[in-house]
C-alpha atoms as a PDB file:
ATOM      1  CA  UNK A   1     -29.151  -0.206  -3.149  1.00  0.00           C
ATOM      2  CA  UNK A   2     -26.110  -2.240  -1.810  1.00  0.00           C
ATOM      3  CA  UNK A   3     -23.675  -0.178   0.242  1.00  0.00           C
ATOM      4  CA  UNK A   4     -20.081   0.081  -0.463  1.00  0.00           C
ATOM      5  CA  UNK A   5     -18.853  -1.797   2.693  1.00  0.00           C
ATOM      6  CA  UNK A   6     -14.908  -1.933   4.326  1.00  0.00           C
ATOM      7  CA  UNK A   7     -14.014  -3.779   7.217  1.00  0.00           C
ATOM      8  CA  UNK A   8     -10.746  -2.753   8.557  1.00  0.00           C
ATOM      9  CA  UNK A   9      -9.007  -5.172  10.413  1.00  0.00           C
ATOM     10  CA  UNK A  10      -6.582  -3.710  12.476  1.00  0.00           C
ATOM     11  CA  UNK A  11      -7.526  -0.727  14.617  1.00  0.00           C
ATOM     12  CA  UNK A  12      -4.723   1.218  15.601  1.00  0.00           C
ATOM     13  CA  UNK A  13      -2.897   4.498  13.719  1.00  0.00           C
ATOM     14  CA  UNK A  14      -2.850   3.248  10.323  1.00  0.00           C
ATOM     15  CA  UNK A  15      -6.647   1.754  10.529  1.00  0.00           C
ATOM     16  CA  UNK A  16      -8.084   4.308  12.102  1.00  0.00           C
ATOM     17  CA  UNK A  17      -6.325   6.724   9.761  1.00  0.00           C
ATOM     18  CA  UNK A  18      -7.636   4.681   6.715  1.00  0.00           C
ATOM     19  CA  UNK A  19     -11.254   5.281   8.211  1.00  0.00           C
ATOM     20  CA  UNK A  20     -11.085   8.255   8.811  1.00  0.00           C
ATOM     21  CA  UNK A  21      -9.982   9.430   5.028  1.00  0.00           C
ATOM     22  CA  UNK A  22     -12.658   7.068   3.485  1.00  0.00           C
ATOM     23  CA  UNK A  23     -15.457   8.891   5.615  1.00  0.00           C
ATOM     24  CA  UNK A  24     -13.974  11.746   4.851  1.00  0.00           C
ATOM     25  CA  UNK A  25     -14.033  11.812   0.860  1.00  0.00           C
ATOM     26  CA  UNK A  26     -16.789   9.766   1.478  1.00  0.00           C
ATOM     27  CA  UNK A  27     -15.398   6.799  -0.373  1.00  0.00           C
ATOM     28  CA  UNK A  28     -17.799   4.265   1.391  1.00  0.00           C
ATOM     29  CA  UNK A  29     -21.108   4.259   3.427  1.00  0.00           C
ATOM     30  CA  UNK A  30     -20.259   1.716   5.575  1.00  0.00           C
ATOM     31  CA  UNK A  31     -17.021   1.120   7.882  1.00  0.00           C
ATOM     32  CA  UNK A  32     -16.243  -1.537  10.142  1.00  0.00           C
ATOM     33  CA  UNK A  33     -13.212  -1.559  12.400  1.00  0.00           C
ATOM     34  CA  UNK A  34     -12.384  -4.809  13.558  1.00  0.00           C
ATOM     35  CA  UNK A  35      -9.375  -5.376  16.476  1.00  0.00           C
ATOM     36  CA  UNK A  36      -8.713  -8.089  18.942  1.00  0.00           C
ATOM     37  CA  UNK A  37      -8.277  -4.569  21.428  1.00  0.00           C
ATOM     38  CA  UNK A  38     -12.496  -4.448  20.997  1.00  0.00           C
ATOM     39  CA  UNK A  39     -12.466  -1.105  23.440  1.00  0.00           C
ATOM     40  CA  UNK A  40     -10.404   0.589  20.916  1.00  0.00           C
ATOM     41  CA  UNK A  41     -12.145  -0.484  17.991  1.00  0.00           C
ATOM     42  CA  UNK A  42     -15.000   0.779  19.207  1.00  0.00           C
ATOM     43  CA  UNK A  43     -13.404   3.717  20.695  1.00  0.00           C
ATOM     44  CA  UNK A  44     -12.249   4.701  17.398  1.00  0.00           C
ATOM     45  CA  UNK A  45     -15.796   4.258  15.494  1.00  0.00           C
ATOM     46  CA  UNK A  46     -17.596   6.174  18.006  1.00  0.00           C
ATOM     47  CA  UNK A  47     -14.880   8.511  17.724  1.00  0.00           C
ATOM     48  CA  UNK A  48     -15.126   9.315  13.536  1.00  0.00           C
ATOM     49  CA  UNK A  49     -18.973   8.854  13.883  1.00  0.00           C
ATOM     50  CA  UNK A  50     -19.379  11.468  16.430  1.00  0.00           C
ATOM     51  CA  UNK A  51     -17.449  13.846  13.491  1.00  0.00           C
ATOM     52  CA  UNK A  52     -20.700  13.257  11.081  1.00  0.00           C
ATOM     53  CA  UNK A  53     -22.911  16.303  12.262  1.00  0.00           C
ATOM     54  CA  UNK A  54     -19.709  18.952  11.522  1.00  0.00           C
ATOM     55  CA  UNK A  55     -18.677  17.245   7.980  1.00  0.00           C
ATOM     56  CA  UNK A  56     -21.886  16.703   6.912  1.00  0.00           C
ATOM     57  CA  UNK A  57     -20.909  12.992   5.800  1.00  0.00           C
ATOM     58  CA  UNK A  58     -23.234   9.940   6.532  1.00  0.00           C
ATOM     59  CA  UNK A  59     -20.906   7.402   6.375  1.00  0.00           C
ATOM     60  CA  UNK A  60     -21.871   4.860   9.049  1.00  0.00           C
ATOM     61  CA  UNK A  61     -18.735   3.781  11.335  1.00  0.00           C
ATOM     62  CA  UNK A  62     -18.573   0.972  14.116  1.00  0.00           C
ATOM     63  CA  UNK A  63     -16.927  -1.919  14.864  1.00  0.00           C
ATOM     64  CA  UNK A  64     -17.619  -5.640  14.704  1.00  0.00           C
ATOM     65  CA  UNK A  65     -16.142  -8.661  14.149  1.00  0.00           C
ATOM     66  CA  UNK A  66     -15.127 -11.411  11.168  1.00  0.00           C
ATOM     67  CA  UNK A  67     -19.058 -11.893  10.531  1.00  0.00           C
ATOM     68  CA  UNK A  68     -18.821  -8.315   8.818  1.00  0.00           C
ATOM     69  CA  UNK A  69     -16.782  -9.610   5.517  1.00  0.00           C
ATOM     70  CA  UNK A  70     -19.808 -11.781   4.275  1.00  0.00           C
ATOM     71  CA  UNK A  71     -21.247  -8.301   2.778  1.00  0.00           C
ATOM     72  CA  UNK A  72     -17.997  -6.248   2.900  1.00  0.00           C
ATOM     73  CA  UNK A  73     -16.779  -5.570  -0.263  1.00  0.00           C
ATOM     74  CA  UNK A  74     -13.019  -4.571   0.902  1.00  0.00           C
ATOM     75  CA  UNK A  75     -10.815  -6.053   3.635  1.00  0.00           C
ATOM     76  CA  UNK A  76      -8.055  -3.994   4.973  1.00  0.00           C
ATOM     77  CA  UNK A  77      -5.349  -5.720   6.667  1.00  0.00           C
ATOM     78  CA  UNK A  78      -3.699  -3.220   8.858  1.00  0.00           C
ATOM     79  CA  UNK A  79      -2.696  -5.234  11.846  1.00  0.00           C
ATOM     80  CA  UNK A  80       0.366  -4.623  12.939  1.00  0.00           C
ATOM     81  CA  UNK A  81       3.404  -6.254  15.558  1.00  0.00           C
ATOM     82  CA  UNK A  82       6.210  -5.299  16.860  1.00  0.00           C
ATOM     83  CA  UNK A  83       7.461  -1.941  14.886  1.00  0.00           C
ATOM     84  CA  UNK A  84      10.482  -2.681  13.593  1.00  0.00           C
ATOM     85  CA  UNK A  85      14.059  -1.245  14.078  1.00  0.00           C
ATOM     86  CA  UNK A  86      16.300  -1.328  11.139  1.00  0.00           C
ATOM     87  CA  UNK A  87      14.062  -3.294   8.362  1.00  0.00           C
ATOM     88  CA  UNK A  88      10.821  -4.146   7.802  1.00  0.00           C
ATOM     89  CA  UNK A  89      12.037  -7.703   7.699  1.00  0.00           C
ATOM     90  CA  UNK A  90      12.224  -7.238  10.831  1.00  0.00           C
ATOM     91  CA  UNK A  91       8.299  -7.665  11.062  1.00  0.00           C
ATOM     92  CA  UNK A  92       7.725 -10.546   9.288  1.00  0.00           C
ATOM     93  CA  UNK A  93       7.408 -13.741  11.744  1.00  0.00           C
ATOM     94  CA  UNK A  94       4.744 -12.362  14.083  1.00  0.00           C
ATOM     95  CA  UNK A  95       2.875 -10.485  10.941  1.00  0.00           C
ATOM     96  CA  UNK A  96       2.655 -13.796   9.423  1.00  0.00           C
ATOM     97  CA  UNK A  97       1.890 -15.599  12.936  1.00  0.00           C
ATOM     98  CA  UNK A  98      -1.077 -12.907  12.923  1.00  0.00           C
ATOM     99  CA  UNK A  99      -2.082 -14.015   9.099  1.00  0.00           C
ATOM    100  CA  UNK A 100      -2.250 -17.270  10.228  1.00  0.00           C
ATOM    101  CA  UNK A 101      -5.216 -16.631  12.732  1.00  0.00           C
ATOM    102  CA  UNK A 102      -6.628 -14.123  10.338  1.00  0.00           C
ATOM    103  CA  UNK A 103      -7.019 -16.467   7.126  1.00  0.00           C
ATOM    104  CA  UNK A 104      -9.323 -19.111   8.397  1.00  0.00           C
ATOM    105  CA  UNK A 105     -11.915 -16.265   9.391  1.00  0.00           C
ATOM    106  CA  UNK A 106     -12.009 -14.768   6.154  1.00  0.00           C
ATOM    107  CA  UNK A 107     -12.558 -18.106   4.822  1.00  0.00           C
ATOM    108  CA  UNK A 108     -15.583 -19.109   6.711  1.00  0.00           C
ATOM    109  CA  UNK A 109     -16.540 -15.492   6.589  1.00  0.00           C
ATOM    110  CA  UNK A 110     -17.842 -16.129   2.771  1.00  0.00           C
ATOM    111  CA  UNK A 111     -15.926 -12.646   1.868  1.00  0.00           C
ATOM    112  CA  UNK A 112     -15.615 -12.251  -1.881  1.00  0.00           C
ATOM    113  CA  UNK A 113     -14.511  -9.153  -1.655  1.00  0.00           C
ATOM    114  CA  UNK A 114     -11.126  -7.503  -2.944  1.00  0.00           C
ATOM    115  CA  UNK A 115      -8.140  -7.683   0.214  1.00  0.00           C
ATOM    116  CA  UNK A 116      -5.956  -4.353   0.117  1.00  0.00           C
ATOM    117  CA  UNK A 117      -3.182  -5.159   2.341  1.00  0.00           C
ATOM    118  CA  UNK A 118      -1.043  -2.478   4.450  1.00  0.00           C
ATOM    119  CA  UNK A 119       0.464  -4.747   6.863  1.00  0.00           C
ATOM    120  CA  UNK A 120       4.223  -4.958   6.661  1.00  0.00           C
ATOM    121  CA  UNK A 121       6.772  -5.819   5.205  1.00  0.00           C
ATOM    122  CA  UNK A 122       3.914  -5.105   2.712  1.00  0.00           C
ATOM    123  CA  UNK A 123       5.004  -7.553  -0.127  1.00  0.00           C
ATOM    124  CA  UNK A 124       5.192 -10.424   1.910  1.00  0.00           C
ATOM    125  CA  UNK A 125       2.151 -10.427   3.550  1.00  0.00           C
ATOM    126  CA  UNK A 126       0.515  -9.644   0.418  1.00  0.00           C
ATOM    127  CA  UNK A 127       1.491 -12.220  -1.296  1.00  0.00           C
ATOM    128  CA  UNK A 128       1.278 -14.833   1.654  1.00  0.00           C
ATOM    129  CA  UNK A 129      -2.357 -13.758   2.026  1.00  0.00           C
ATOM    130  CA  UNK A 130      -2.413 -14.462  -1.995  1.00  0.00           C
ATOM    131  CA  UNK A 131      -0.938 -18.265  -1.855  1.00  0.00           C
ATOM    132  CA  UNK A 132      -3.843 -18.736   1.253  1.00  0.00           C
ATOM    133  CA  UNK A 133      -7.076 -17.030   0.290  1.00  0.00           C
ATOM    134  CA  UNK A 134      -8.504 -17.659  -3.607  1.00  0.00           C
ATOM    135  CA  UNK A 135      -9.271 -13.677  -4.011  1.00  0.00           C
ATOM    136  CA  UNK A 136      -7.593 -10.386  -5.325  1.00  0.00           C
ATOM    137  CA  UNK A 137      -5.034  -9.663  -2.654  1.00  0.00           C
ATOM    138  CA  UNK A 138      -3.726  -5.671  -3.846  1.00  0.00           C
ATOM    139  CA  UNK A 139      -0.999  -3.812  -1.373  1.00  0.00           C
ATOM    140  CA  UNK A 140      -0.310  -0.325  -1.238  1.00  0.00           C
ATOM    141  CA  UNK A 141       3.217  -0.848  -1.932  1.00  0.00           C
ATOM    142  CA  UNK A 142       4.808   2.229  -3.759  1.00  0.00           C
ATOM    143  CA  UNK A 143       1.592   4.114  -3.503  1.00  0.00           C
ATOM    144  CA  UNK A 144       3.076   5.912  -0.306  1.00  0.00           C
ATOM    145  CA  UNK A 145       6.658   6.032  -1.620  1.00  0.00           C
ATOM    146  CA  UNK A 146       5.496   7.637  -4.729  1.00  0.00           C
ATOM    147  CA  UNK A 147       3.690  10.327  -3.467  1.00  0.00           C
ATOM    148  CA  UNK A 148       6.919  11.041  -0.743  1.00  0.00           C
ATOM    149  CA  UNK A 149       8.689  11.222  -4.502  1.00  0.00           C
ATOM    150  CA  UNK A 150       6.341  13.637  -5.747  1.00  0.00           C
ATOM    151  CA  UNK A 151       6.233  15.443  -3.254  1.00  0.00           C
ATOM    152  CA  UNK A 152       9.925  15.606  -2.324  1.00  0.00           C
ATOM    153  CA  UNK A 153      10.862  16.457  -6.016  1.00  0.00           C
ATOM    154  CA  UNK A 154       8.495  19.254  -5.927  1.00  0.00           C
ATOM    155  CA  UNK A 155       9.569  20.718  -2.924  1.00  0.00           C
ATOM    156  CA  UNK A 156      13.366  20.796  -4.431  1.00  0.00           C
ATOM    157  CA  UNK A 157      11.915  22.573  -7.792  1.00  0.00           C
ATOM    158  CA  UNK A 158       9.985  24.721  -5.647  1.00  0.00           C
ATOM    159  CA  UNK A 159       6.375  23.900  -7.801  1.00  0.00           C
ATOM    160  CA  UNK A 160       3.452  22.542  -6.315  1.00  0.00           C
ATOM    161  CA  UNK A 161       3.499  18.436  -6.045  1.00  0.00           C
ATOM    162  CA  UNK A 162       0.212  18.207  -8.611  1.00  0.00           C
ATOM    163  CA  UNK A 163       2.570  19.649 -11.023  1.00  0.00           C
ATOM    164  CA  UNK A 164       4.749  16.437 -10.706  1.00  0.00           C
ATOM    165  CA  UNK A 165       4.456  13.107 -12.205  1.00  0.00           C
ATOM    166  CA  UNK A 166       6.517  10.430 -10.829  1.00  0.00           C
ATOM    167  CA  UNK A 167       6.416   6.743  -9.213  1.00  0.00           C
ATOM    168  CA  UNK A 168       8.928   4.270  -7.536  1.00  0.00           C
ATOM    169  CA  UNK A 169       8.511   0.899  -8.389  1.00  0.00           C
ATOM    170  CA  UNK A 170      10.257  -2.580  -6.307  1.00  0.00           C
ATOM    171  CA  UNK A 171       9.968  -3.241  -2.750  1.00  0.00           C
ATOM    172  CA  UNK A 172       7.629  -1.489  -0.950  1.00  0.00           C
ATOM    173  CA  UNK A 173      11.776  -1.099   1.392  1.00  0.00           C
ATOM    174  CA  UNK A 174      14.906   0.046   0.841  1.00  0.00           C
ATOM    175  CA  UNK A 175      15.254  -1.815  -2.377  1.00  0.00           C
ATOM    176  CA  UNK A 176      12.755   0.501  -3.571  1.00  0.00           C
ATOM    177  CA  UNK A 177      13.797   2.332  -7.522  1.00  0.00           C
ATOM    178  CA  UNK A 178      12.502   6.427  -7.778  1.00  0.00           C
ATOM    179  CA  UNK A 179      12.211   6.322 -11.804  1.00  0.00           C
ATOM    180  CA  UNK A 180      13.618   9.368 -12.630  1.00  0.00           C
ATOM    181  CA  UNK A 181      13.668   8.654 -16.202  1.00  0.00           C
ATOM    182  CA  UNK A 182      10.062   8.891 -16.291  1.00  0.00           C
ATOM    183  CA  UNK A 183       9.394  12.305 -14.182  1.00  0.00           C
ATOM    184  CA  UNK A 184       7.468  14.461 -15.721  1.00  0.00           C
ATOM    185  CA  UNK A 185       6.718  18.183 -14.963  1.00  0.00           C
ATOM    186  CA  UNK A 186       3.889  19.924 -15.897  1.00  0.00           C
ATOM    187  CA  UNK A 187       3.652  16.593 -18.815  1.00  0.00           C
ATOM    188  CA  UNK A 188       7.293  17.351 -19.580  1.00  0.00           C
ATOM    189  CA  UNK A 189      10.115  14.840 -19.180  1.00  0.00           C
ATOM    190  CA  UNK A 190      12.533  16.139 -16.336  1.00  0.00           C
ATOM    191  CA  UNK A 191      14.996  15.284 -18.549  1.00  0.00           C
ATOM    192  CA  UNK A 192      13.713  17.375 -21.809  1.00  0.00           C
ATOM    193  CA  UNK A 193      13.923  19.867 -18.882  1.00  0.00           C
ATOM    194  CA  UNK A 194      17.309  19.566 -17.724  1.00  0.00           C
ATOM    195  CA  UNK A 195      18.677  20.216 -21.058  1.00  0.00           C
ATOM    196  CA  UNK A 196      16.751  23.299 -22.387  1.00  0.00           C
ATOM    197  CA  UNK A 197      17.406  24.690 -18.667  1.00  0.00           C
ATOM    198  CA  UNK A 198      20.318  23.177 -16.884  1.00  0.00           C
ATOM    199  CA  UNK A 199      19.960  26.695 -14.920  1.00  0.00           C
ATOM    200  CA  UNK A 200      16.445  25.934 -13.352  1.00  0.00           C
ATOM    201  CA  UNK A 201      16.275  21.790 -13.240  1.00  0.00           C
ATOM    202  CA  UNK A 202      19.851  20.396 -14.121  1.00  0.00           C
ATOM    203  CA  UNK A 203      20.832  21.703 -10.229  1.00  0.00           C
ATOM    204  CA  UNK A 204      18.211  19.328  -8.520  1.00  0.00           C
ATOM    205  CA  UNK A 205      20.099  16.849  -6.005  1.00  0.00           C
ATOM    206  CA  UNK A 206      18.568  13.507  -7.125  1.00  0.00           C
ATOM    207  CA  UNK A 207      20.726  11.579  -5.137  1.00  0.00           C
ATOM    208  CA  UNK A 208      19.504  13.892  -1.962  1.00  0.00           C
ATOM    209  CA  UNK A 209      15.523  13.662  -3.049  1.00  0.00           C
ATOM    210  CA  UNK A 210      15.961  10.022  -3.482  1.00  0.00           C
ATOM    211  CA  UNK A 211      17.816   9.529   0.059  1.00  0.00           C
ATOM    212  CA  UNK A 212      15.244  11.952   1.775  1.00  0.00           C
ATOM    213  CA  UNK A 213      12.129   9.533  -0.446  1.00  0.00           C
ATOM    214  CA  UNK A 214      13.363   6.294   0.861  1.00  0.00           C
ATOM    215  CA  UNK A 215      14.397   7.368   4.383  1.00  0.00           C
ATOM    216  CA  UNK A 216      10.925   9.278   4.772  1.00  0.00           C
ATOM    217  CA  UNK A 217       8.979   5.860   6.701  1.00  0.00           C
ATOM    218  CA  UNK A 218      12.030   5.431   9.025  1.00  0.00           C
ATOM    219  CA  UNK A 219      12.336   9.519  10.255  1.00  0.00           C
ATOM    220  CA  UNK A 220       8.277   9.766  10.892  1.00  0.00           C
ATOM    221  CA  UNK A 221       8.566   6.744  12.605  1.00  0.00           C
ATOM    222  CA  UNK A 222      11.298   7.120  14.959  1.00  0.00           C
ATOM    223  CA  UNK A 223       9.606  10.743  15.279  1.00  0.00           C
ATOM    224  CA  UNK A 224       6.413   9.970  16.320  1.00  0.00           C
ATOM    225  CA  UNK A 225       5.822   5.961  16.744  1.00  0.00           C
ATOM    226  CA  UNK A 226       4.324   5.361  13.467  1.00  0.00           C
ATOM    227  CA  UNK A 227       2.822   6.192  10.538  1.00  0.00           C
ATOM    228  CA  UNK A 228      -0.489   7.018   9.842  1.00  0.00           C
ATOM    229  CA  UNK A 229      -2.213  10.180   7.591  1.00  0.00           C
ATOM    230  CA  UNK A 230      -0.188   9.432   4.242  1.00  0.00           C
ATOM    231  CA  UNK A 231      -0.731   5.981   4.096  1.00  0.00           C
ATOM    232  CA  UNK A 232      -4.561   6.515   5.003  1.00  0.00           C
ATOM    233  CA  UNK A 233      -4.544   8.744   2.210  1.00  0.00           C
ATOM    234  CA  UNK A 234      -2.471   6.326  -0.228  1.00  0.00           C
ATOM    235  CA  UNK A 235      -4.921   3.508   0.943  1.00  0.00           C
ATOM    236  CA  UNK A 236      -8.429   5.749   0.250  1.00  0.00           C
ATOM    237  CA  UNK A 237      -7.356   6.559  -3.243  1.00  0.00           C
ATOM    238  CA  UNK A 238      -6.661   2.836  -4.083  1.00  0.00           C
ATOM    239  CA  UNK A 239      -9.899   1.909  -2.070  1.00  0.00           C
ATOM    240  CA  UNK A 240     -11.967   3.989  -4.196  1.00  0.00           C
ATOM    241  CA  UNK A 241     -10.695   3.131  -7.532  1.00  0.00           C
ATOM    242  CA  UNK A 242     -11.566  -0.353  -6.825  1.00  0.00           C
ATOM    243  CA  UNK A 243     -14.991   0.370  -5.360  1.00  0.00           C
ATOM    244  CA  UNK A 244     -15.907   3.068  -8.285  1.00  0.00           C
ATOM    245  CA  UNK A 245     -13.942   0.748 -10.920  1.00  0.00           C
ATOM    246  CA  UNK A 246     -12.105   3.875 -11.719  1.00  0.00           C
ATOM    247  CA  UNK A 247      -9.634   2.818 -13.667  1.00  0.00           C
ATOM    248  CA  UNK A 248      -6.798   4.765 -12.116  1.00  0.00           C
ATOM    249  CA  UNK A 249      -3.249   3.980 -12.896  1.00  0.00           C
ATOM    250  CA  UNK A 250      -1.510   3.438  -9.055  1.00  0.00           C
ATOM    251  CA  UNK A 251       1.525   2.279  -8.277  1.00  0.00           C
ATOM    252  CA  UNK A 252       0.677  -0.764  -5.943  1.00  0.00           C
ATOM    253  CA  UNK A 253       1.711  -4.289  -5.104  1.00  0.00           C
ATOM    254  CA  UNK A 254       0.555  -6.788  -7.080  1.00  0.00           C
ATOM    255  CA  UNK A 255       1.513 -10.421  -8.478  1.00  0.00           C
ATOM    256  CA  UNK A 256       4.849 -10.019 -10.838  1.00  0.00           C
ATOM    257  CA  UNK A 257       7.453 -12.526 -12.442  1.00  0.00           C
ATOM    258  CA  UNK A 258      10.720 -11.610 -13.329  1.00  0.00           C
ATOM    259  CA  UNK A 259      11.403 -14.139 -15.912  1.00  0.00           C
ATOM    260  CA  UNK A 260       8.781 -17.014 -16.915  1.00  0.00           C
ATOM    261  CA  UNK A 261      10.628 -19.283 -14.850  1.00  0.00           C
ATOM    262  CA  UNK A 262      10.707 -17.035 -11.860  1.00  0.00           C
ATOM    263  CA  UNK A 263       8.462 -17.555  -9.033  1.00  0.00           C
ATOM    264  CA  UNK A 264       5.440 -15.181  -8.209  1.00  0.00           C
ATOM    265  CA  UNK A 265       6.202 -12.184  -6.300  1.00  0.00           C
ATOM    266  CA  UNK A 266       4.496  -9.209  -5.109  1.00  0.00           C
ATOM    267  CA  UNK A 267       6.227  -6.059  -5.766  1.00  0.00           C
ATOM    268  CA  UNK A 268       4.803  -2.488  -7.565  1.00  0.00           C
ATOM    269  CA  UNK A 269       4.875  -1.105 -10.643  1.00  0.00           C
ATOM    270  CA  UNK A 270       2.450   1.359 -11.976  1.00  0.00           C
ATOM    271  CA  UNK A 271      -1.770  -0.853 -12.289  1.00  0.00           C
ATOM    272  CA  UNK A 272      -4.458   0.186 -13.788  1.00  0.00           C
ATOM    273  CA  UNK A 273      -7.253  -0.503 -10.187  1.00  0.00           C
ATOM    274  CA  UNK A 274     -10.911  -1.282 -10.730  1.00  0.00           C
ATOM    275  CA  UNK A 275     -13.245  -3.907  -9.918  1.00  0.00           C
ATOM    276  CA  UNK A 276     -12.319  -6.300  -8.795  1.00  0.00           C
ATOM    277  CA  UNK A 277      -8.709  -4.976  -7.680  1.00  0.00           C
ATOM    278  CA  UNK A 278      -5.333  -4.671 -10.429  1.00  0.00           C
ATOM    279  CA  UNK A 279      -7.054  -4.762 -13.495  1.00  0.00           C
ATOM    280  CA  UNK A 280      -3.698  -4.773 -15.320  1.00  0.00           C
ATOM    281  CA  UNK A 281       0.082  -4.124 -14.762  1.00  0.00           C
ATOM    282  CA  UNK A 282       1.830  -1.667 -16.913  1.00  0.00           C
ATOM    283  CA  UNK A 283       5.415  -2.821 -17.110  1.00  0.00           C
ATOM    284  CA  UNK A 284       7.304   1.230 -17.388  1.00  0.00           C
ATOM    285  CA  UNK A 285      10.346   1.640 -19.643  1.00  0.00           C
ATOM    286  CA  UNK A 286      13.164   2.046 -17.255  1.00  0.00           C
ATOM    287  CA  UNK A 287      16.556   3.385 -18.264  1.00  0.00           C
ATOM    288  CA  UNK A 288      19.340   0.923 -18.036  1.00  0.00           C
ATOM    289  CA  UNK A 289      20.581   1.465 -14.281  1.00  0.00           C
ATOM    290  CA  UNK A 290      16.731   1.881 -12.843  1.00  0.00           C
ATOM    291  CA  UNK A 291      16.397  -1.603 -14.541  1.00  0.00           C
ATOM    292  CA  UNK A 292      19.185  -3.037 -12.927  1.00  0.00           C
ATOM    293  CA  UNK A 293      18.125  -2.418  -9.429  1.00  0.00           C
ATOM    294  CA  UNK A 294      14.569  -2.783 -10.340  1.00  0.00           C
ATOM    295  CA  UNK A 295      15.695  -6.265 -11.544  1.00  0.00           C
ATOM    296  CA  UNK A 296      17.954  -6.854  -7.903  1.00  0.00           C
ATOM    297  CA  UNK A 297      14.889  -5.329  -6.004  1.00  0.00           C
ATOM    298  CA  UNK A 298      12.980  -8.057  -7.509  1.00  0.00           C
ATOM    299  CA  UNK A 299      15.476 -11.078  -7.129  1.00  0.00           C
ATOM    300  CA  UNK A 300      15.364  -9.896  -3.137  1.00  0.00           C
ATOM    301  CA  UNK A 301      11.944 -10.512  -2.701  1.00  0.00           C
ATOM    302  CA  UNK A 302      11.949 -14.170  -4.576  1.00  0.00           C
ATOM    303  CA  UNK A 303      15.195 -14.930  -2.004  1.00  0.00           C
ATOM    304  CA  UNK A 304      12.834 -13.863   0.952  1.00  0.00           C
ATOM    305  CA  UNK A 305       9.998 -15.796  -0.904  1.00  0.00           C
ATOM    306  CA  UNK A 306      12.371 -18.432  -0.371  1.00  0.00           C
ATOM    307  CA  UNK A 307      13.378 -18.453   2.608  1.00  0.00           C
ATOM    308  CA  UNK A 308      10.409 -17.458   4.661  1.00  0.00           C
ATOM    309  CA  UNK A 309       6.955 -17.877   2.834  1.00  0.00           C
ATOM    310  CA  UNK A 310       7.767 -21.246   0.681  1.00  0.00           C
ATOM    311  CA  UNK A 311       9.436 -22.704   3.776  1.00  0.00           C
ATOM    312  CA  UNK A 312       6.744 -22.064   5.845  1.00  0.00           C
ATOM    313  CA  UNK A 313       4.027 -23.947   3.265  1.00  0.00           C
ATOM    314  CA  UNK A 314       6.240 -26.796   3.159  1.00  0.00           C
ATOM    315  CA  UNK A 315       5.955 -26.912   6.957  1.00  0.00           C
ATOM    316  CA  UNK A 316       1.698 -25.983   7.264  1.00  0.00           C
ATOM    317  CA  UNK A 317       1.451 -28.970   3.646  1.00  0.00           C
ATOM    318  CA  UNK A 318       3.357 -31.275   6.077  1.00  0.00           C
ATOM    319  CA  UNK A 319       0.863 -31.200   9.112  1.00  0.00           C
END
């Protein structure tokens, strides 16, 4: 019996955070934490592995190096640079510097695996790892921003955040859309809601929800230095509807184009995951203004396209 095998690459908060949810759900049976730091990658392993005896899990954890993908069948890319201070922009040169080193080991690594990429600015290095590497490349995107939605709705209607149905969709950034138009609570639409009780949900502050959604990344990390237990959660869930080929609608990164002529981005909108990564893109009704910016979000990531990831091919094509 083959073993479901993941090979994080990138040890630090948001690796070892990954790990440790996918041991705990027990999501694989095998987890490899790779890092050019190899003290902390195996620091880490030993770490979650000496937790087996008290959870009762027997996931296997250690750490190892590019030789792991040849059986793996997910990479995580959670490497990270310098954090970044205003945008996630910010983050881009040296994350891509990084790829650069990274992408000829997966090649000769023979992975054929499916690539779920954290790394930010999550988009870009998605798809850069996508024009580079002939496999699935899937990133979290939205997954995160979706849940702080959920979550941040249900706190202002004062219900429990399984009783809320909602997803962002865009840049995985500031550009990102909440789709209110599409909330549902307890399988009603918010907005059915608002009008047979204006009393109970026509007070919530949308505008204050969406702020506090957005603005969530930035506060935890200028609190604490990063981020680290809701994207390991975000990142489990998608990791085991690809390795279970559960069919689970997430909203995650994946390959989009605006118009026919526009070029191929990565941005989110709500997939169906499986085998083999996004087994399809469901393209949500939006009302007229969520379109609009969903629409700008999506013109700002084919202008950074542009400007840093087609420029940069030219340059690698030319040498």
């Amino acid at each position: 019996m083959s073993k479901r095998k993941t090979v994080i690459i990138g040890a630090g908060h948001v690796g070892a955070h990954v790990a440790s949810a996918l041991m705990m759900q027990d999501i694989c049976e095998e987890i490899v934490l790779l890092d050019t730091d190899e003290d902390k990658a195996w620091a880490h392993a030993v770490d979650l592995q000496d937790t087996a005896c008290y959870t009762g899990k027997n996931t296997t954890v250690r750490n190892g190096g590019y030789e792991e993908l040849r059986d793996a069948d997910i990479c995580v890319l959670s490497y990270c640079g310098a954090i970044f201070k205003e945008n996630r922009l910010e983050e881009l040169e040296e994350a891509l510097n990084i790829a650069d080193r990274i992408i000829p080991e997966i090649k000769s690594s023979g992975f054929q695996g499916v690539i779920v990429s954290i790394t930010n600015p999550c988009d870009l290095v998605a798809l850069y790892f996508s024009m580079h590497l002939d496999l699935p490349v899937v990133g979290t995107g939205t997954a995160l921003d979706s849940a702080r939605f959920r979550i941040r709705t249900a706190q202002a209607l004062n219900i429990a955040p399984s009783g809320v149905e909602a997803f962002c969709v865009g840049e995985h950034g500031d550009s990102q859309v909440p789709v209110w138009s599409q909330v549902r609570i307890g399988g009603r639409f918010l907005t059915e809601l608002e009008k047979e009780s204006p009393e109970r949900y026509g007070s919530l502050d949308k505008a204050e929800v969406e702020k506090a959604t957005i603005e969530a990344g930035w506060k935890i990390l200028v609190g604490k230095g990063s981020t680290e237990y809701g994207i390991g959660a975000a990142a489990a869930e998608l990791i085991r509807s690809i390795l279970t080929d559960g069919r689970q609608a997430l909203p995650c990164s994946g390959k989009y184009r605006r118009t026919a002529d526009s070029p191929v981005i990565y941005t989110s909108i709500p997939s169906v995951t499986g085998a083999g990564g996004i087994v399809e893109r469901i393209i949500p009704v939006l009302s007229q203004e969520e379109a609009e910016r969903f629409d700008a979000s999506c013109r700002l990531m084919e202008q950074y396209r542009a400007e840093y990831l087609d420029v940069r091919k030219q340059s690698e094509d030319r040498k």
